[in-house]
ModelCIF file with pLDDT and N, C-alpha, C, O atoms, coordinates in Angstrom:
data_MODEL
#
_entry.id   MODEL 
#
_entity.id                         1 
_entity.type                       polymer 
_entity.pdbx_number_of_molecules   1 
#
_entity_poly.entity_id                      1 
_entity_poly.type                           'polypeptide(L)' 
_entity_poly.nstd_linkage                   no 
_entity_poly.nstd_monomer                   no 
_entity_poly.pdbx_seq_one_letter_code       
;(UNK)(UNK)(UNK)(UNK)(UNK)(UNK)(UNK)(UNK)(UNK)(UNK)(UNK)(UNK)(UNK)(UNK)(UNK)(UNK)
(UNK)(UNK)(UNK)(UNK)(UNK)(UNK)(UNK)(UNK)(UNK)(UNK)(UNK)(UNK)(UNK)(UNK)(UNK)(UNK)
(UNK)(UNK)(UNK)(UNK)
;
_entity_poly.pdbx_seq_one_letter_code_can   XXXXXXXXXXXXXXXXXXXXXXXXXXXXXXXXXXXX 
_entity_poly.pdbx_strand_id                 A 
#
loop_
_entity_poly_seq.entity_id 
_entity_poly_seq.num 
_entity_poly_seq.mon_id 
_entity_poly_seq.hetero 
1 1  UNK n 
1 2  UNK n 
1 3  UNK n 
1 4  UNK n 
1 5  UNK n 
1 6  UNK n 
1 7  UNK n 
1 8  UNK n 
1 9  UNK n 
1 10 UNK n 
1 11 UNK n 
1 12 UNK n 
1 13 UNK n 
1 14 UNK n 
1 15 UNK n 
1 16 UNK n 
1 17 UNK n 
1 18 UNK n 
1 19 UNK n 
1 20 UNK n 
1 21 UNK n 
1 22 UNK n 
1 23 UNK n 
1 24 UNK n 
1 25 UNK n 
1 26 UNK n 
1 27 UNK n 
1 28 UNK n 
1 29 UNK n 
1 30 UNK n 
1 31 UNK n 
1 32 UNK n 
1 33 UNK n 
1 34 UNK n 
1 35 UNK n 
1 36 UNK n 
#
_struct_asym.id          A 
_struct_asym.entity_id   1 
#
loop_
_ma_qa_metric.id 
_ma_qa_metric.mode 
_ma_qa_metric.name 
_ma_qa_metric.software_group_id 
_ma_qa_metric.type 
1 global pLDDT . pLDDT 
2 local  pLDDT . pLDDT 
#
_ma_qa_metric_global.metric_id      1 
_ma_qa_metric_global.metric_value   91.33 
_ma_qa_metric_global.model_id       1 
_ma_qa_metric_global.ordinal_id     1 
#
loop_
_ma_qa_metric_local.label_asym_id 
_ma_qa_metric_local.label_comp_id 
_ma_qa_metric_local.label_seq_id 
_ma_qa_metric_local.metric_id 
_ma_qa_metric_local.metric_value 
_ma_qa_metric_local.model_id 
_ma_qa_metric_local.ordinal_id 
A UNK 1  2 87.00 1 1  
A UNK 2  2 90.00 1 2  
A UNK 3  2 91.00 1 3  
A UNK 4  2 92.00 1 4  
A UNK 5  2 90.00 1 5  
A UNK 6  2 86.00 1 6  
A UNK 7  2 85.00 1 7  
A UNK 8  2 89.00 1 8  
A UNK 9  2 90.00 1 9  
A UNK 10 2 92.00 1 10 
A UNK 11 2 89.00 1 11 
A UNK 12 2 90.00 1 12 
A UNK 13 2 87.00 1 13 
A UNK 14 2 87.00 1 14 
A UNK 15 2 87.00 1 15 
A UNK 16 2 87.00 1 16 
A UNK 17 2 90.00 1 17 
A UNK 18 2 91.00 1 18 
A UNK 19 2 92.00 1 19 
A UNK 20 2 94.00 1 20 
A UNK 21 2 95.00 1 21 
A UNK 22 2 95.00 1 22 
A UNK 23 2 95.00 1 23 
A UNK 24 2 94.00 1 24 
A UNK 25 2 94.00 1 25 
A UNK 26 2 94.00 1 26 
A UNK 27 2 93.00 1 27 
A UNK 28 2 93.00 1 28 
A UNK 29 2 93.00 1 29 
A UNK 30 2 93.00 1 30 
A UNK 31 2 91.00 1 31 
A UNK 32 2 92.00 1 32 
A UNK 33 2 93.00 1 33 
A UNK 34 2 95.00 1 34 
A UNK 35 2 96.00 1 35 
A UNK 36 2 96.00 1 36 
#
loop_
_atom_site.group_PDB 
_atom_site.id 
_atom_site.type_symbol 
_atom_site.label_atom_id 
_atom_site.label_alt_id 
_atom_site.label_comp_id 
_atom_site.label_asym_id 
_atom_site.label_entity_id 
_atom_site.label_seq_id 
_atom_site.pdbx_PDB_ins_code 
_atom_site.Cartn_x 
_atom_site.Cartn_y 
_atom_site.Cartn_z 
_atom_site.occupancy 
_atom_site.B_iso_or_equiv 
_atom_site.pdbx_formal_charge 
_atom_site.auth_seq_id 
_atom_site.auth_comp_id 
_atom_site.auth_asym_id 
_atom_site.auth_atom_id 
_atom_site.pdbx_PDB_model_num 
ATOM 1   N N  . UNK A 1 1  ? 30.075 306.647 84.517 1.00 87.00 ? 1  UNK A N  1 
ATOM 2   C CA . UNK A 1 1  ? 29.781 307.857 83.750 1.00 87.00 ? 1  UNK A CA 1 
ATOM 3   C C  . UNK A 1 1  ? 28.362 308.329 84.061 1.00 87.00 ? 1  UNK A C  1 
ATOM 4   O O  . UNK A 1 1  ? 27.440 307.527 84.209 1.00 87.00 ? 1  UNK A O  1 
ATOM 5   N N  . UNK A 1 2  ? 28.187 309.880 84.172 1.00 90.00 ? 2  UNK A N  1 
ATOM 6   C CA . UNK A 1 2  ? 27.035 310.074 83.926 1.00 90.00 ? 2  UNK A CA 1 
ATOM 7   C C  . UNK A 1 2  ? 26.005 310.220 82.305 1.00 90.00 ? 2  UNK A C  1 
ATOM 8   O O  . UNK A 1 2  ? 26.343 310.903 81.338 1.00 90.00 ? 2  UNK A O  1 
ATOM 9   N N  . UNK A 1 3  ? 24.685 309.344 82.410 1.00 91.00 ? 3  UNK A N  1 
ATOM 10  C CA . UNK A 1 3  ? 24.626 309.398 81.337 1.00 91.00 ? 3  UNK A CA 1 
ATOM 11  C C  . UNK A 1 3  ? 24.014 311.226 80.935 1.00 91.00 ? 3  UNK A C  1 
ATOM 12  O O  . UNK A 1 3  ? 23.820 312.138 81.739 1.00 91.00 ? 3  UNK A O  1 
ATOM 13  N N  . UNK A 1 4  ? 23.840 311.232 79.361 1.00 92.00 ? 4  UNK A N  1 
ATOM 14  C CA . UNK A 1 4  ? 23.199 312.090 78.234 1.00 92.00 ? 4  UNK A CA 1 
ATOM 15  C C  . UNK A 1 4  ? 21.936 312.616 78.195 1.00 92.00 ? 4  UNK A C  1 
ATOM 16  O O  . UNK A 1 4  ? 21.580 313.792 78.128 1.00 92.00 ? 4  UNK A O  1 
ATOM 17  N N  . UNK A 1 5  ? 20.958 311.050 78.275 1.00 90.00 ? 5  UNK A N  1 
ATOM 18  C CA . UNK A 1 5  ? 20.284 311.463 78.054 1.00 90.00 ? 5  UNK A CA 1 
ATOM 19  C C  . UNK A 1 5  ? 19.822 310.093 79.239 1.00 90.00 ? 5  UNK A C  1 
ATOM 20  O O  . UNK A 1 5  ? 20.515 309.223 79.765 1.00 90.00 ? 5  UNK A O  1 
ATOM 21  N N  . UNK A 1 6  ? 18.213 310.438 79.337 1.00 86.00 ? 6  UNK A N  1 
ATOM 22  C CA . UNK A 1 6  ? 17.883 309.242 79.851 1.00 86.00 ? 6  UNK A CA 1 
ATOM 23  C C  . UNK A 1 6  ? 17.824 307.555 78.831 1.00 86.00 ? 6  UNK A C  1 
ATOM 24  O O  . UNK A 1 6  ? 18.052 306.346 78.877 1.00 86.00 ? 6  UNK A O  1 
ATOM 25  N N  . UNK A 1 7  ? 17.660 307.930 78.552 1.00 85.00 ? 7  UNK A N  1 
ATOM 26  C CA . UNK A 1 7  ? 17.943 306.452 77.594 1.00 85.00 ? 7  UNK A CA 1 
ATOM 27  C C  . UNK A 1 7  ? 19.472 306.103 76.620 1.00 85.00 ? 7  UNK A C  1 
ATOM 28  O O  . UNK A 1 7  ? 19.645 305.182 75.821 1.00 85.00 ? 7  UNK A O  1 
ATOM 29  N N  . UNK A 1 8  ? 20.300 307.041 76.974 1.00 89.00 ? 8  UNK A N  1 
ATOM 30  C CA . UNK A 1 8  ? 21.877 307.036 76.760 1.00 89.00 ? 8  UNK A CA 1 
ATOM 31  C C  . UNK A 1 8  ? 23.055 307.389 76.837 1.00 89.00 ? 8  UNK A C  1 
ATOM 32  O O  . UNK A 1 8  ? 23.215 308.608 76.794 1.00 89.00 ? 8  UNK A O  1 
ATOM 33  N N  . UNK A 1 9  ? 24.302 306.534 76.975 1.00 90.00 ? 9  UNK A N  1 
ATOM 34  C CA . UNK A 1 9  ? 24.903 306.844 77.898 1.00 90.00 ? 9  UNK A CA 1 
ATOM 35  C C  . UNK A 1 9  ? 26.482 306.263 76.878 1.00 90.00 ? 9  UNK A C  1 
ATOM 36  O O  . UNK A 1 9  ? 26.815 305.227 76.301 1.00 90.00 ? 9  UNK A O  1 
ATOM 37  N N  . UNK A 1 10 ? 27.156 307.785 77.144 1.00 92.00 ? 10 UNK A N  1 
ATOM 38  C CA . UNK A 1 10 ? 28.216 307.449 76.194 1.00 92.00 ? 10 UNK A CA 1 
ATOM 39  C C  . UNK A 1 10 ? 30.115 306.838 77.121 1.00 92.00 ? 10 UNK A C  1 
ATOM 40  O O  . UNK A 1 10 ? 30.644 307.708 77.813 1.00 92.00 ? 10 UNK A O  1 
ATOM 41  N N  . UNK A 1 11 ? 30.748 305.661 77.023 1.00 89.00 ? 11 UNK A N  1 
ATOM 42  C CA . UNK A 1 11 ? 31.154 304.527 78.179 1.00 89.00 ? 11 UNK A CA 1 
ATOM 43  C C  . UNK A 1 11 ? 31.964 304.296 76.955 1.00 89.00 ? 11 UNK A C  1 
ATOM 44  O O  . UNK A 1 11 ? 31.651 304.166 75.771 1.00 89.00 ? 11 UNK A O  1 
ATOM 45  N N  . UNK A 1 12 ? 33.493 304.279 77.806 1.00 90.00 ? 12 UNK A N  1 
ATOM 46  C CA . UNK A 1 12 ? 35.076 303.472 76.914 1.00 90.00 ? 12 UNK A CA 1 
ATOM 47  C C  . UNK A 1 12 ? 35.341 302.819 77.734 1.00 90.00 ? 12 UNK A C  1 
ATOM 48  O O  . UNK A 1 12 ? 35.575 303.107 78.908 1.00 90.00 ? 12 UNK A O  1 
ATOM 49  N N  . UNK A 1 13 ? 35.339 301.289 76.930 1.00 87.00 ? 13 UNK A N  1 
ATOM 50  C CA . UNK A 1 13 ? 35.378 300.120 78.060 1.00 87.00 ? 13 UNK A CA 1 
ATOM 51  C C  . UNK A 1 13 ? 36.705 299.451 77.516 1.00 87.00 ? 13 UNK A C  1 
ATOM 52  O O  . UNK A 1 13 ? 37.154 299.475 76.371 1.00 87.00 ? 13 UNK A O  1 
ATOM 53  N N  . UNK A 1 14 ? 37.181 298.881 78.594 1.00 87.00 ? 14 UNK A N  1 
ATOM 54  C CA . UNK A 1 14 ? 39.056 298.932 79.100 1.00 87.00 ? 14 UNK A CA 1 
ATOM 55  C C  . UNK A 1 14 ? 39.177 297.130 78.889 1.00 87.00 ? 14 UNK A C  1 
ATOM 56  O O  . UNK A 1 14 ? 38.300 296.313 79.172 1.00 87.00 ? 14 UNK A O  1 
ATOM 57  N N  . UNK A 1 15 ? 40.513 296.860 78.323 1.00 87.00 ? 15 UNK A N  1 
ATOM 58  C CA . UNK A 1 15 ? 40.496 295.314 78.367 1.00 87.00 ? 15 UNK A CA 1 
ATOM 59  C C  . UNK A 1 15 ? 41.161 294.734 79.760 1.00 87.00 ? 15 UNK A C  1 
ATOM 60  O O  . UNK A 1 15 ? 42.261 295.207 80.044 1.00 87.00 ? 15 UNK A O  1 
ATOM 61  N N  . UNK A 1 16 ? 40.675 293.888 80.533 1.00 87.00 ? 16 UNK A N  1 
ATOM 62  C CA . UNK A 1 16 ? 41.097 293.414 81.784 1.00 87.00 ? 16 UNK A CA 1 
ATOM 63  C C  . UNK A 1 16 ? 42.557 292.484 81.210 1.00 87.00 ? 16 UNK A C  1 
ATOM 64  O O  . UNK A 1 16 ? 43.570 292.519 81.908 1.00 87.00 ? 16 UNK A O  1 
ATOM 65  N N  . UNK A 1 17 ? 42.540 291.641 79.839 1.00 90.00 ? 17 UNK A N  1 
ATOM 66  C CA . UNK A 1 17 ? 43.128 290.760 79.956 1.00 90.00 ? 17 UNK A CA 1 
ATOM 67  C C  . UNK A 1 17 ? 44.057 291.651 78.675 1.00 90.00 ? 17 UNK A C  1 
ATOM 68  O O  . UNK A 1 17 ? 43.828 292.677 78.033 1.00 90.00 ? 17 UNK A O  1 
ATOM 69  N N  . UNK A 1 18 ? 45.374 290.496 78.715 1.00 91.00 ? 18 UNK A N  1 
ATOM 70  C CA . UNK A 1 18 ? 46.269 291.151 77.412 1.00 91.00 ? 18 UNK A CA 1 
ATOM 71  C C  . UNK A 1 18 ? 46.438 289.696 76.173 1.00 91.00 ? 18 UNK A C  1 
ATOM 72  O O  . UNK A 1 18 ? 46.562 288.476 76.279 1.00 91.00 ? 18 UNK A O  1 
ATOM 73  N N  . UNK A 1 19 ? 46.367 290.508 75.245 1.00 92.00 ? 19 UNK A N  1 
ATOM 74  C CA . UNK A 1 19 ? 46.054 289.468 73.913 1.00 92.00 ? 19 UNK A CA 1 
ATOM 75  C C  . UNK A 1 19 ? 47.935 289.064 73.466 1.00 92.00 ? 19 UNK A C  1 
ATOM 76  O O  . UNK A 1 19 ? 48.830 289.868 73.206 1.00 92.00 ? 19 UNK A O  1 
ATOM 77  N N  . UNK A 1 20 ? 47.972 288.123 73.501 1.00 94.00 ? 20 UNK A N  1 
ATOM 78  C CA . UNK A 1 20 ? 49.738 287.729 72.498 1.00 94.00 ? 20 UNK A CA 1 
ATOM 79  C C  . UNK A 1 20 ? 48.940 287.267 71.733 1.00 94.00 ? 20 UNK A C  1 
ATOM 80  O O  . UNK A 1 20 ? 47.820 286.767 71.842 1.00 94.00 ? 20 UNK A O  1 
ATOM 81  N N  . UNK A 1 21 ? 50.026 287.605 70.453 1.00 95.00 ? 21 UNK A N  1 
ATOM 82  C CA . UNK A 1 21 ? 50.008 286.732 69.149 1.00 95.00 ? 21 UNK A CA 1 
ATOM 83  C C  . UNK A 1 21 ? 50.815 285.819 68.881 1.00 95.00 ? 21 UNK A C  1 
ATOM 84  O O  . UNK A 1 21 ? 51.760 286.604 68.965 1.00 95.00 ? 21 UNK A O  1 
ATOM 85  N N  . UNK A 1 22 ? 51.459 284.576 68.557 1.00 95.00 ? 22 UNK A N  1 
ATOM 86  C CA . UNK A 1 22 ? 52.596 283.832 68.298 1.00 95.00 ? 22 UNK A CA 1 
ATOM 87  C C  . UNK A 1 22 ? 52.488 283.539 66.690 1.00 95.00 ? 22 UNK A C  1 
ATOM 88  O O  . UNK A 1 22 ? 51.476 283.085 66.158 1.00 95.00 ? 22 UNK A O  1 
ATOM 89  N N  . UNK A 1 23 ? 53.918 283.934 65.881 1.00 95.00 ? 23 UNK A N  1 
ATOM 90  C CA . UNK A 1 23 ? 54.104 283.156 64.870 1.00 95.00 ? 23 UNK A CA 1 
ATOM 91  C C  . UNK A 1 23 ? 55.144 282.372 64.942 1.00 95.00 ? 23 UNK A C  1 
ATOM 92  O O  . UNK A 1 23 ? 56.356 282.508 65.108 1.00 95.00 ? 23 UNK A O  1 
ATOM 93  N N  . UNK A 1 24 ? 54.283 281.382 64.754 1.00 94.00 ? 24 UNK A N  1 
ATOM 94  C CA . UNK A 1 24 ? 55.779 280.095 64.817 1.00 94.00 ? 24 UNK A CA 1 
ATOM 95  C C  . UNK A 1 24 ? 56.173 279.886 63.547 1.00 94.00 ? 24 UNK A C  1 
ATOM 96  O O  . UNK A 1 24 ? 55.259 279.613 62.768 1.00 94.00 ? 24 UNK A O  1 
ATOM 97  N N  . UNK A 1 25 ? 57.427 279.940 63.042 1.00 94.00 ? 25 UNK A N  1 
ATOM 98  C CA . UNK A 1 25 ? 58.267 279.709 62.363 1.00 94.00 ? 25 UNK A CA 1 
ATOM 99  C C  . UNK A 1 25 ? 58.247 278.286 62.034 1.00 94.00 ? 25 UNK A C  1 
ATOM 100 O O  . UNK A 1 25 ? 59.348 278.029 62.520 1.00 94.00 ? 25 UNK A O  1 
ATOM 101 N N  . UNK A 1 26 ? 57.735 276.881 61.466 1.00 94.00 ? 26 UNK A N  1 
ATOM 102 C CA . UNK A 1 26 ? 58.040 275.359 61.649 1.00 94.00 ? 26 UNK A CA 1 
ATOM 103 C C  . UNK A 1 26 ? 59.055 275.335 60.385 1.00 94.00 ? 26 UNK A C  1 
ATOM 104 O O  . UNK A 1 26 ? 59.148 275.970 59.335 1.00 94.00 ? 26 UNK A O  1 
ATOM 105 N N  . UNK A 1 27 ? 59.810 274.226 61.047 1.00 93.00 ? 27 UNK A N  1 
ATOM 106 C CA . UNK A 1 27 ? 60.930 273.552 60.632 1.00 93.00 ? 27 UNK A CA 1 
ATOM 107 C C  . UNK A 1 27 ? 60.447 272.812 59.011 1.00 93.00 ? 27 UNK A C  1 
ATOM 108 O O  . UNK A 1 27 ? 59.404 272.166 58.916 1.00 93.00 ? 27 UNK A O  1 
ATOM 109 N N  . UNK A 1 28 ? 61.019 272.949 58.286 1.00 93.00 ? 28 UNK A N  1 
ATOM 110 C CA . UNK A 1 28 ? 60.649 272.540 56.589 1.00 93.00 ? 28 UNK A CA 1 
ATOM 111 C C  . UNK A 1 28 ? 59.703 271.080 56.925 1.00 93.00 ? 28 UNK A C  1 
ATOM 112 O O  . UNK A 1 28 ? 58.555 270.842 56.548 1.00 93.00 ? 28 UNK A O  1 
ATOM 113 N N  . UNK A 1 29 ? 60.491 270.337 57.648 1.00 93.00 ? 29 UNK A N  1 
ATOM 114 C CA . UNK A 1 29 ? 60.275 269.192 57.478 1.00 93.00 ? 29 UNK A CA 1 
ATOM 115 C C  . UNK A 1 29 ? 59.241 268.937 58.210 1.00 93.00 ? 29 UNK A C  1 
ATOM 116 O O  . UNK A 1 29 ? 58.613 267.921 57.912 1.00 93.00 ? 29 UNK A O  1 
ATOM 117 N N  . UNK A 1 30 ? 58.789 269.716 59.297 1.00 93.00 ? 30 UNK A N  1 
ATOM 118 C CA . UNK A 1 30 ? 57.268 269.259 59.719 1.00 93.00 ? 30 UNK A CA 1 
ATOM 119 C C  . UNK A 1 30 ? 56.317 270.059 59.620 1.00 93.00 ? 30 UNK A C  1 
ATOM 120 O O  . UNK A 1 30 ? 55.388 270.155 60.423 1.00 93.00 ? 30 UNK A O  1 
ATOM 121 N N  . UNK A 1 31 ? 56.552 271.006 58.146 1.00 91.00 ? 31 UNK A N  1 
ATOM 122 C CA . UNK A 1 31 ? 55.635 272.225 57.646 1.00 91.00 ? 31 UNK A CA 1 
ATOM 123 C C  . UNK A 1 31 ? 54.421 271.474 57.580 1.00 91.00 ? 31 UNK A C  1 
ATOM 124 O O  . UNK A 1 31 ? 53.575 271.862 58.386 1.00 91.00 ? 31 UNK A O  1 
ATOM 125 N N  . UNK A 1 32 ? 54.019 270.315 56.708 1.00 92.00 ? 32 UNK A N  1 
ATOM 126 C CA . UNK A 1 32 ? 52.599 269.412 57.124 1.00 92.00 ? 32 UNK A CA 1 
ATOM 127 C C  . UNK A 1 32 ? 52.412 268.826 57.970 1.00 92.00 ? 32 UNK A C  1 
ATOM 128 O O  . UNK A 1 32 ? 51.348 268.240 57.769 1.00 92.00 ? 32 UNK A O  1 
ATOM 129 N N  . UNK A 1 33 ? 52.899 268.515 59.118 1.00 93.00 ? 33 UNK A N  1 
ATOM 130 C CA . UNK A 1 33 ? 52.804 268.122 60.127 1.00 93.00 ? 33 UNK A CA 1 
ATOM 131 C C  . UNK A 1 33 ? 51.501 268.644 60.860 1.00 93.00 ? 33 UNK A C  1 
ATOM 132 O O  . UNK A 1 33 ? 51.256 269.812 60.557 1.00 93.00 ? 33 UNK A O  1 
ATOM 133 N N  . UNK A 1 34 ? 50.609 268.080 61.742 1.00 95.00 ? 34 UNK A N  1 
ATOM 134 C CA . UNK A 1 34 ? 49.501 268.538 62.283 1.00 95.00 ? 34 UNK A CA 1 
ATOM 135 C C  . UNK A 1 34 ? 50.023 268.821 63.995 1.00 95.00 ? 34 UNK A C  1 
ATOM 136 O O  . UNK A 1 34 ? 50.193 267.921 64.817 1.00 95.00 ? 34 UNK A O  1 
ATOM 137 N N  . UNK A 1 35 ? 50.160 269.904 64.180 1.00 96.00 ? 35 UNK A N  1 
ATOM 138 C CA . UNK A 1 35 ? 50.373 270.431 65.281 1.00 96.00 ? 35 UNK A CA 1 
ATOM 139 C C  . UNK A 1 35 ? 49.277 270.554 66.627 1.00 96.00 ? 35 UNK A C  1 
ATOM 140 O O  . UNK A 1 35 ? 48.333 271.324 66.454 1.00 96.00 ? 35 UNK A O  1 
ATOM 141 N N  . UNK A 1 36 ? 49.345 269.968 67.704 1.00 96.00 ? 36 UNK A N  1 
ATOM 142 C CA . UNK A 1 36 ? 48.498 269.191 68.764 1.00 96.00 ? 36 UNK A CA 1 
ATOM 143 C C  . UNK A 1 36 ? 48.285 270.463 69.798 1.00 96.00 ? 36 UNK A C  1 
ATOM 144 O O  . UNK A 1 36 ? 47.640 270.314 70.836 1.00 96.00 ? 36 UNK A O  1 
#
């Protein structure tokens, strides 16, 4: 971009990587279970 002004400069910066979310669903019985 060109900047504004000399001391600023207005820039939309792009994500290289892609974010997942996971919800895991656990089974009743190993709801306390400590997951590794």
């Amino acid at each position: 971009v060109t900047p504004i002004s000399s001391s600023a400069a207005n820039f939309k910066l792009k994500h290289l990587c892609a974010l997942a979310k996971f919800v895991v669903n656990v089974p009743e019985e190993y709801a306390a279970s400590k997951i590794k």
